[in-house]
PDB file of N, CA and C in Angstrom:
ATOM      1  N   UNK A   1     156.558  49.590  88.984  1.00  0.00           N
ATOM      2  CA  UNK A   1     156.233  51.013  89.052  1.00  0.00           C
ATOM      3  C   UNK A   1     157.039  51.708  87.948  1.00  0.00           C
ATOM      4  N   UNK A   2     156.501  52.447  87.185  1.00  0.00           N
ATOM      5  CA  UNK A   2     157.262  53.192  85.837  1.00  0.00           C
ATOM      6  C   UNK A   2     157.621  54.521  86.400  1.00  0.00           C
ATOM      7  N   UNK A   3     158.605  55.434  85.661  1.00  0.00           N
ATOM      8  CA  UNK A   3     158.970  56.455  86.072  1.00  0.00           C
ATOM      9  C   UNK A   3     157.977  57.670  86.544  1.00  0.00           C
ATOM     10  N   UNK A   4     157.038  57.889  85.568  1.00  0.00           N
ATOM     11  CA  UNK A   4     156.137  58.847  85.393  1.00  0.00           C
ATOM     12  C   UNK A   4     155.290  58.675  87.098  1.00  0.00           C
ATOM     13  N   UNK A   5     154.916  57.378  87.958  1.00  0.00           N
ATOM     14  CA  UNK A   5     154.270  57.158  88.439  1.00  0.00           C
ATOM     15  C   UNK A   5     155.188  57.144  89.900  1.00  0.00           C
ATOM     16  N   UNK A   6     156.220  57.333  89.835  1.00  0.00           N
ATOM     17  CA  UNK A   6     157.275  57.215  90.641  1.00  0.00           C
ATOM     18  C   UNK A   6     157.520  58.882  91.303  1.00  0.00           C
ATOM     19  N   UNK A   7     157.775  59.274  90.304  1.00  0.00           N
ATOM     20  CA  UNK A   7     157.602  60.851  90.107  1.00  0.00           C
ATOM     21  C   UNK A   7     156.330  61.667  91.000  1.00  0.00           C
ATOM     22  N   UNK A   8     155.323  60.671  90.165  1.00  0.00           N
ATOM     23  CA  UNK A   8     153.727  61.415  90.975  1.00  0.00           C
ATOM     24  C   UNK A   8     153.916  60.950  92.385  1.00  0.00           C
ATOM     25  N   UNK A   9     154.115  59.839  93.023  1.00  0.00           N
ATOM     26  CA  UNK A   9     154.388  59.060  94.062  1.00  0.00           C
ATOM     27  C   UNK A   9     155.234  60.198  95.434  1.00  0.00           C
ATOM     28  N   UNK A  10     156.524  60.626  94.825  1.00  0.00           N
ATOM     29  CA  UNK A  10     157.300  61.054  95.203  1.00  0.00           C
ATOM     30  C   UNK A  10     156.949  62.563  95.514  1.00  0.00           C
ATOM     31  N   UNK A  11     156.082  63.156  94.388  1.00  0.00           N
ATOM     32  CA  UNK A  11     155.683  64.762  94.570  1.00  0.00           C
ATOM     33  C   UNK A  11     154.174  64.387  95.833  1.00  0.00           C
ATOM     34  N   UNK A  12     153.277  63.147  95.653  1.00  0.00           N
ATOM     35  CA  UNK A  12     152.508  63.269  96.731  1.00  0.00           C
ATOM     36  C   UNK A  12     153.203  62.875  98.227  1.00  0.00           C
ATOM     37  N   UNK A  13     153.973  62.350  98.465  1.00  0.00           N
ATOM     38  CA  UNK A  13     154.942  62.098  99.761  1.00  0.00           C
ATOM     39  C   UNK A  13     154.979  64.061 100.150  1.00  0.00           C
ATOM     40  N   UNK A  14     155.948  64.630  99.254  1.00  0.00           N
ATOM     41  CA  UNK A  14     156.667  65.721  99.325  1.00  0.00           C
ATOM     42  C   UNK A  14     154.977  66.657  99.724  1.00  0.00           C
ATOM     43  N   UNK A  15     154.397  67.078  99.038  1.00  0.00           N
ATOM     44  CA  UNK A  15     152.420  67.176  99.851  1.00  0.00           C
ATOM     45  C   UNK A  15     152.392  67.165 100.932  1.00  0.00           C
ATOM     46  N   UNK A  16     152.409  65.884 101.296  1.00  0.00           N
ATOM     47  CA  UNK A  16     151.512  65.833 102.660  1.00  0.00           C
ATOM     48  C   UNK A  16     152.648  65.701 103.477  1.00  0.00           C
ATOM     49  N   UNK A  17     154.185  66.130 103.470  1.00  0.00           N
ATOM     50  CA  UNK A  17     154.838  66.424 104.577  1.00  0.00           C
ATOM     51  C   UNK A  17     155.071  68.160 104.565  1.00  0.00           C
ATOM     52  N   UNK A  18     154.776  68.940 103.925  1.00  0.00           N
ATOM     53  CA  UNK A  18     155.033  70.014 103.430  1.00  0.00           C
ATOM     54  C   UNK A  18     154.652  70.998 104.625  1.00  0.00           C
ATOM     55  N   UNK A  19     153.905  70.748 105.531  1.00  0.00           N
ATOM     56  CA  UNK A  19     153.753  71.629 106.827  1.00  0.00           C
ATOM     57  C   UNK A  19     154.341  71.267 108.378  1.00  0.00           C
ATOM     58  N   UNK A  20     154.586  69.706 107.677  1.00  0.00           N
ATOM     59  CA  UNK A  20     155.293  69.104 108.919  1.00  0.00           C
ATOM     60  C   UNK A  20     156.601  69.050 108.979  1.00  0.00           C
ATOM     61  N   UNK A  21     157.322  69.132 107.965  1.00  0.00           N
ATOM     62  CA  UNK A  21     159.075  68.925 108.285  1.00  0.00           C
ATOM     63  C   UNK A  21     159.484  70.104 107.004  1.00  0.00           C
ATOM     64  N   UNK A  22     160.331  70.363 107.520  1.00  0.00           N
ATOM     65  CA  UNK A  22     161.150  71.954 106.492  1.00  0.00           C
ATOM     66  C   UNK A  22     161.656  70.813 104.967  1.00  0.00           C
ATOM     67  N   UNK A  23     161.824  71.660 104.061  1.00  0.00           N
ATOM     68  CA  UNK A  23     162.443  70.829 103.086  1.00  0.00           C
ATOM     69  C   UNK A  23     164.449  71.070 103.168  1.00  0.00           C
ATOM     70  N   UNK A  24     164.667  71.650 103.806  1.00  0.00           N
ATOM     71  CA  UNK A  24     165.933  72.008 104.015  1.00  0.00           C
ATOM     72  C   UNK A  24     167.243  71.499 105.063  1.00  0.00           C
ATOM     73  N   UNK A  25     166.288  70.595 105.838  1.00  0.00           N
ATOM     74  CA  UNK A  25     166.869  70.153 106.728  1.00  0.00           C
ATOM     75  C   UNK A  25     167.994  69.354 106.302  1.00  0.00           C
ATOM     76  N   UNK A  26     169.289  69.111 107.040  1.00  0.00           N
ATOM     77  CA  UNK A  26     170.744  68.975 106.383  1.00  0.00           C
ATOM     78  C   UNK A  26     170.885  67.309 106.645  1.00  0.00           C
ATOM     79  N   UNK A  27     171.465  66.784 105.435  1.00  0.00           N
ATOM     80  CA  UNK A  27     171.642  65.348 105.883  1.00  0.00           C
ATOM     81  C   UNK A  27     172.872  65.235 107.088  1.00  0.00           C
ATOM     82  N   UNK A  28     173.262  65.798 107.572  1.00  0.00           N
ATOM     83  CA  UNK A  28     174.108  65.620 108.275  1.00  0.00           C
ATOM     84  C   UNK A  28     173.911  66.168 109.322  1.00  0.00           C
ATOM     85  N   UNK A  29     172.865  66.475 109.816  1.00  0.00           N
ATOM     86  CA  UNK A  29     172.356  66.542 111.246  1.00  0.00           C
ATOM     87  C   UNK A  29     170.928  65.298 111.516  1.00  0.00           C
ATOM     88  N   UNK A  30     171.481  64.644 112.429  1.00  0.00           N
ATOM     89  CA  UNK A  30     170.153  63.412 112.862  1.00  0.00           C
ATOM     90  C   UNK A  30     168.959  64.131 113.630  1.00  0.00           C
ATOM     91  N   UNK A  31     168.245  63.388 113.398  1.00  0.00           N
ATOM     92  CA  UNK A  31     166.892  64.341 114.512  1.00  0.00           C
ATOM     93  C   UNK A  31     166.745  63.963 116.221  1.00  0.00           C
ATOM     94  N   UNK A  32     166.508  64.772 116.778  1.00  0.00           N
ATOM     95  CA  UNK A  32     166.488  64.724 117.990  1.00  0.00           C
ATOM     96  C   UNK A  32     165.910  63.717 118.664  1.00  0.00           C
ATOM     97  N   UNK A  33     164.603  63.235 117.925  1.00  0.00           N
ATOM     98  CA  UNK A  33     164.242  62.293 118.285  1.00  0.00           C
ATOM     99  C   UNK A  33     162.901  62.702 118.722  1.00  0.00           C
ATOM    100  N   UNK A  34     162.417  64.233 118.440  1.00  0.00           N
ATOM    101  CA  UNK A  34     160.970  64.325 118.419  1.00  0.00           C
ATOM    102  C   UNK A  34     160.199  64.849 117.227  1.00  0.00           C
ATOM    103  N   UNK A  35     160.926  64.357 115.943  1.00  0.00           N
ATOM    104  CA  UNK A  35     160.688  64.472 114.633  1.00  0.00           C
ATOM    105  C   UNK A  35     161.549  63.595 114.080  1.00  0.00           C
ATOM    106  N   UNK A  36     160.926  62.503 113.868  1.00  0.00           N
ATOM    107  CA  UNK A  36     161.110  60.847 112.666  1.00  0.00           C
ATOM    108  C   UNK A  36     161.312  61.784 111.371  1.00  0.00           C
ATOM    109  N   UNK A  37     160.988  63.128 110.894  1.00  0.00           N
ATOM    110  CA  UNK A  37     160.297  63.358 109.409  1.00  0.00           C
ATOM    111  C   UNK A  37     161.189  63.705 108.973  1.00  0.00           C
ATOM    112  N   UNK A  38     162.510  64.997 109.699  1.00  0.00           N
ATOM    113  CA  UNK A  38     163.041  65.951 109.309  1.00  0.00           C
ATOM    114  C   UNK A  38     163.707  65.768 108.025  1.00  0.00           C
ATOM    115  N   UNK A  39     164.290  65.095 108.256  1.00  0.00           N
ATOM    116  CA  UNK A  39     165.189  64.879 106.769  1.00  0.00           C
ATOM    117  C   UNK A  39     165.068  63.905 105.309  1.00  0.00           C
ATOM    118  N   UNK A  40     163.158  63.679 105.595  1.00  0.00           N
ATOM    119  CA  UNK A  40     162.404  63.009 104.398  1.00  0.00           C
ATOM    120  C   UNK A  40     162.428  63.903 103.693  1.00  0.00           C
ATOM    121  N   UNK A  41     162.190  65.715 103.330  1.00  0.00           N
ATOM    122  CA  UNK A  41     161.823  66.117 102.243  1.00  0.00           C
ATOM    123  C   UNK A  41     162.641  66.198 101.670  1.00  0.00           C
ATOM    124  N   UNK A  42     163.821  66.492 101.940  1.00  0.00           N
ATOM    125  CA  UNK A  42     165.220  66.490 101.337  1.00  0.00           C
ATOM    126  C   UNK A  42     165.280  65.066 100.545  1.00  0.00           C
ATOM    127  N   UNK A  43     165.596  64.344 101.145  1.00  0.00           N
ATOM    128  CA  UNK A  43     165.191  63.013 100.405  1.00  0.00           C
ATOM    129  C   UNK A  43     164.599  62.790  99.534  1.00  0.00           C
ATOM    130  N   UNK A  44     163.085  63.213  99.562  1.00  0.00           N
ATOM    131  CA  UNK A  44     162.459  63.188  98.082  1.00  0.00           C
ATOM    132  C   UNK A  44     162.886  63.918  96.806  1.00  0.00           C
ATOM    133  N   UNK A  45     163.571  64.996  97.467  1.00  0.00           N
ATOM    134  CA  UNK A  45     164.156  66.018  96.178  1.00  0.00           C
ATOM    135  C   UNK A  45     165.281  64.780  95.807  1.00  0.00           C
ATOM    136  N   UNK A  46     165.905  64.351  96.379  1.00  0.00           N
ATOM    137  CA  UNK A  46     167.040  63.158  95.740  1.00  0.00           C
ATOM    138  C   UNK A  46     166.622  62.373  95.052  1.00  0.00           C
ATOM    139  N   UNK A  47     165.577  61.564  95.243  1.00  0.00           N
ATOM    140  CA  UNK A  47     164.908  60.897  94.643  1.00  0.00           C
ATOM    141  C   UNK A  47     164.271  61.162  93.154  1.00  0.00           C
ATOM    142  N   UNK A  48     164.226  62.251  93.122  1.00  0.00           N
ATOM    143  CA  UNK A  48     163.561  62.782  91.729  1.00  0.00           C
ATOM    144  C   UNK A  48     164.744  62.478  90.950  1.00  0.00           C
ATOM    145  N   UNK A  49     165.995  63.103  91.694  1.00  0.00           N
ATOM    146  CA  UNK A  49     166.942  63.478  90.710  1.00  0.00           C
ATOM    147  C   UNK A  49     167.903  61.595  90.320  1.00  0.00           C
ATOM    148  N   UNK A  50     166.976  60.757  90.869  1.00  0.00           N
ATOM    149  CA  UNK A  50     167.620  59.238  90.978  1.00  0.00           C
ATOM    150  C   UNK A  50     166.951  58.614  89.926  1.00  0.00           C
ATOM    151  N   UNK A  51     165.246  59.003  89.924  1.00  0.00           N
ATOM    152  CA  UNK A  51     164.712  58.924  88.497  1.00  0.00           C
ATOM    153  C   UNK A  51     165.463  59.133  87.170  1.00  0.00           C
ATOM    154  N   UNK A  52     165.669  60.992  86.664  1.00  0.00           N
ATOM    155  CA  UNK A  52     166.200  61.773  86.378  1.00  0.00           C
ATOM    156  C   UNK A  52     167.645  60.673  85.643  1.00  0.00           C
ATOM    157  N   UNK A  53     168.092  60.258  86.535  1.00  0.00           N
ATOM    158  CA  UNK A  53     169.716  59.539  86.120  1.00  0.00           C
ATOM    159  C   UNK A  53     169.437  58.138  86.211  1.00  0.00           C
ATOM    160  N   UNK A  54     168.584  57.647  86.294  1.00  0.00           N
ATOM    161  CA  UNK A  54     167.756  56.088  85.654  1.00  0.00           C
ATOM    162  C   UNK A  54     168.491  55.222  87.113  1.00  0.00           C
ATOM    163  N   UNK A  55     168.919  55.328  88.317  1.00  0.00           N
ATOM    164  CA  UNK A  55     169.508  55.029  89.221  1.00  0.00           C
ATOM    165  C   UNK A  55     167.681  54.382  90.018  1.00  0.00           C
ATOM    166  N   UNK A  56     167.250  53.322  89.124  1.00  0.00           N
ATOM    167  CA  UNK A  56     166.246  52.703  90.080  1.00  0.00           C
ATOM    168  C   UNK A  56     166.431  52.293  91.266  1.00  0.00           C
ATOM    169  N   UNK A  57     167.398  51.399  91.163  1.00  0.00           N
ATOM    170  CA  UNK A  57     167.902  50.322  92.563  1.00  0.00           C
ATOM    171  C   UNK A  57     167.922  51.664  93.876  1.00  0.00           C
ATOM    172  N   UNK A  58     168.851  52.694  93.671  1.00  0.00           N
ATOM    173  CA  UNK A  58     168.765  53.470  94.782  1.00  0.00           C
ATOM    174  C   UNK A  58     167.613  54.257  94.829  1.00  0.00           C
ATOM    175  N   UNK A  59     166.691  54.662  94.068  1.00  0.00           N
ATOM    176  CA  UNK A  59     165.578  55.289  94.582  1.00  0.00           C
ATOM    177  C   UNK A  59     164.400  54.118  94.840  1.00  0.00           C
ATOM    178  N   UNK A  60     164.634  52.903  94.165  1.00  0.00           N
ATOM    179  CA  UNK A  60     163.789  51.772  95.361  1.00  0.00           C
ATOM    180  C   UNK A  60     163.961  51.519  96.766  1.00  0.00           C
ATOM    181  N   UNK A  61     165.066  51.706  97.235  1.00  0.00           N
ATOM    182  CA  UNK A  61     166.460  51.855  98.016  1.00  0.00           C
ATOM    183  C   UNK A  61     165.827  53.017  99.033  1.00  0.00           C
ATOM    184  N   UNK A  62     165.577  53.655  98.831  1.00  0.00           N
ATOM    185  CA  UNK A  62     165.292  55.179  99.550  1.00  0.00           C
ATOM    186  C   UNK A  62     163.554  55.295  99.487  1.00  0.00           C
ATOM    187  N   UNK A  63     163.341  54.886  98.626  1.00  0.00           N
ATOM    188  CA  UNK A  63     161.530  54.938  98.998  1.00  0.00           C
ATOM    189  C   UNK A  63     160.804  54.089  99.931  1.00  0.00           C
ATOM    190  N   UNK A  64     161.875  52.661 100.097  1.00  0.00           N
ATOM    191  CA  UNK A  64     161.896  51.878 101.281  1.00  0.00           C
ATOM    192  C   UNK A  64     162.027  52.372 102.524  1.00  0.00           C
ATOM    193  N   UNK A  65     162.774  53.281 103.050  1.00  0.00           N
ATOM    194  CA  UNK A  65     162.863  53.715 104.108  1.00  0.00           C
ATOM    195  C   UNK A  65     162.306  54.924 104.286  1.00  0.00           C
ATOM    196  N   UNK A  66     162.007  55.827 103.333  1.00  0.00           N
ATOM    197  CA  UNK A  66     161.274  56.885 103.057  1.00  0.00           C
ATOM    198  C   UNK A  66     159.638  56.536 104.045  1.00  0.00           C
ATOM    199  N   UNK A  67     158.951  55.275 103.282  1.00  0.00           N
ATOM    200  CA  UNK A  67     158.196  54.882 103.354  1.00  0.00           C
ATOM    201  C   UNK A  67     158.049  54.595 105.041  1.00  0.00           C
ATOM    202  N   UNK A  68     159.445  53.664 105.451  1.00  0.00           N
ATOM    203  CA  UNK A  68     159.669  53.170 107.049  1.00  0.00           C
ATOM    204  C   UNK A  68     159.086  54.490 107.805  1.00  0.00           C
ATOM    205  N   UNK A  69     159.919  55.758 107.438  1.00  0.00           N
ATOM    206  CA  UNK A  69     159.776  56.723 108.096  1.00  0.00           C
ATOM    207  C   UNK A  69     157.868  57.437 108.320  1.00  0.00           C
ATOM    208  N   UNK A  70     157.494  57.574 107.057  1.00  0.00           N
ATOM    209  CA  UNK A  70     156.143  57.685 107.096  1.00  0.00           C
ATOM    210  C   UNK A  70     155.160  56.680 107.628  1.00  0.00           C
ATOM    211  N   UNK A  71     155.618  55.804 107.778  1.00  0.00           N
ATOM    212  CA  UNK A  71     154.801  54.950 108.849  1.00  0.00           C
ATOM    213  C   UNK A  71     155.166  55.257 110.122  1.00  0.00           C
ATOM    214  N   UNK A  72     156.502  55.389 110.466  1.00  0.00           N
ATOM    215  CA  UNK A  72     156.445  55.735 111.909  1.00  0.00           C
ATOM    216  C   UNK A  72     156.351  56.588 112.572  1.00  0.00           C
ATOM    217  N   UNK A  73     156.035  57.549 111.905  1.00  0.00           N
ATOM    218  CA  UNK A  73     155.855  59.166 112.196  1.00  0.00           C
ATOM    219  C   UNK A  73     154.176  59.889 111.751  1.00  0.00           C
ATOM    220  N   UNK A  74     153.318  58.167 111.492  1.00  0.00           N
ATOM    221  CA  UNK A  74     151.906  58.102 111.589  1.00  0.00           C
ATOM    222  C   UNK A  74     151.039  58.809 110.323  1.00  0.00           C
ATOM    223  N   UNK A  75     152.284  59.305 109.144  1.00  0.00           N
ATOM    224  CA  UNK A  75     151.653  59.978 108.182  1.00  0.00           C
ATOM    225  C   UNK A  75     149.984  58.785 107.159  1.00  0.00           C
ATOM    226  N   UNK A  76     151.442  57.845 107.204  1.00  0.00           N
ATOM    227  CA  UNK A  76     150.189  56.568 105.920  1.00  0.00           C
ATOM    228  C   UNK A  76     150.292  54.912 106.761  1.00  0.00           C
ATOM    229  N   UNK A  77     149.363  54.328 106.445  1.00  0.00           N
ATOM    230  CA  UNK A  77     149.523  52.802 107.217  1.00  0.00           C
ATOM    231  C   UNK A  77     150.424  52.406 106.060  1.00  0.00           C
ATOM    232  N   UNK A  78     150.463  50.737 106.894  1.00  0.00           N
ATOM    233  CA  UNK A  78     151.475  50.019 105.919  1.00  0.00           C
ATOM    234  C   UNK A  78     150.734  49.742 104.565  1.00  0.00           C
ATOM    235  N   UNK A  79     149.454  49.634 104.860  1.00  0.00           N
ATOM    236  CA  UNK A  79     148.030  49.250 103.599  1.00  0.00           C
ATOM    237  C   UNK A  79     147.945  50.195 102.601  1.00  0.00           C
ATOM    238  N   UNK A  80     148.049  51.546 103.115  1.00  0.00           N
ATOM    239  CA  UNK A  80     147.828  52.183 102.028  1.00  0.00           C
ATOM    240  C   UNK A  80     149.234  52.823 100.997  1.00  0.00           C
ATOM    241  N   UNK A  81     150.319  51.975 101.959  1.00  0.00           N
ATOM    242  CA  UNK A  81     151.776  52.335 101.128  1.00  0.00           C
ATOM    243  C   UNK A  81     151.955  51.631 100.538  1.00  0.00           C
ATOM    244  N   UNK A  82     151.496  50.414 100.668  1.00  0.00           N
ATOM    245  CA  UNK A  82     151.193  48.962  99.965  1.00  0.00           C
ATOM    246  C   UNK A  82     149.844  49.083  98.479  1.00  0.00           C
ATOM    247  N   UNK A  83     149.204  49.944  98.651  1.00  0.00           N
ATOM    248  CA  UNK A  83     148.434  50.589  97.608  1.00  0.00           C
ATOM    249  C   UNK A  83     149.331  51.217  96.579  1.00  0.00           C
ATOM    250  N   UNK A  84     150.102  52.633  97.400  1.00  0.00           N
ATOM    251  CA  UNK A  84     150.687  53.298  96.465  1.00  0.00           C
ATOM    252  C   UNK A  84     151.607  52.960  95.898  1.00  0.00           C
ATOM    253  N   UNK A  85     152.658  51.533  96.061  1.00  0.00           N
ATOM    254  CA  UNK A  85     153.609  50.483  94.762  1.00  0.00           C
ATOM    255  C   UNK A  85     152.817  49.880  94.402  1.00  0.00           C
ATOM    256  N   UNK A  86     151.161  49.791  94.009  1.00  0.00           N
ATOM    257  CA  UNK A  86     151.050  48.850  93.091  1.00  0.00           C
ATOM    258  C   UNK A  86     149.871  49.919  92.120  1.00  0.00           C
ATOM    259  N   UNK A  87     150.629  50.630  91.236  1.00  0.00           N
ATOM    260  CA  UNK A  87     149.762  51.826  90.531  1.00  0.00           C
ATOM    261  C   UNK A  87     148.527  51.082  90.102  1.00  0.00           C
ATOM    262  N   UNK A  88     147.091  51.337  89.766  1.00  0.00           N
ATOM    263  CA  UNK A  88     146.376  50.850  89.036  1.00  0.00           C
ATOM    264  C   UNK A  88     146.756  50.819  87.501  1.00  0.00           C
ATOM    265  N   UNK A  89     146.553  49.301  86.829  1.00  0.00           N
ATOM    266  CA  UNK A  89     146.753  49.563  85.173  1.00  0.00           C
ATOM    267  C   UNK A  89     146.187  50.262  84.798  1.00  0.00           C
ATOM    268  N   UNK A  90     146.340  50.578  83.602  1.00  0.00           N
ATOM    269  CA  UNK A  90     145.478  51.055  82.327  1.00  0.00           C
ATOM    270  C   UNK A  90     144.582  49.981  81.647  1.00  0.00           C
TER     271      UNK A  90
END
């Protein structure tokens, strides 16, 4: 996966949670346990900035569980997250 596509990846995650979990929510509060999501959008803003500072390993690192979370909180299957790491070539 190249940066540019990582980026797009990361702004469509940040989309389709955008009515369901605040982007503000604090890493240092856990969720109650009737929202898996809360503290993904925050996350993705990190992630940009992991691009940003060429820090792959940790934003592979975090899109892994990013990902855990959006499966279990029923946003994407495992198939179609399994789609979105393998970009189509050119």
């Amino acid at each position: 996966m190249n940066i540019e596509y990582a980026h797009q990846l990361v702004k469509q995650y940040e989309e389709g949670l955008k009515d369901l979990a605040p982007m503000d929510y604090p890493f240092d509060e856990g969720p109650d346990g009737r929202n898996l999501l809360l503290g993904v959008p925050s996350m993705l803003t990190s992630m940009h900035a992991f691009l940003y500072d060429n820090k792959i390993g940790k934003f592979n690192r975090w899109l892994g569980f990013v990902q855990a979370m959006l499966f279990s909180g029923g946003i994407y299957t495992i198939n179609e997250m399994r789609e979105h790491n393998r970009p189509l070539e050119d």
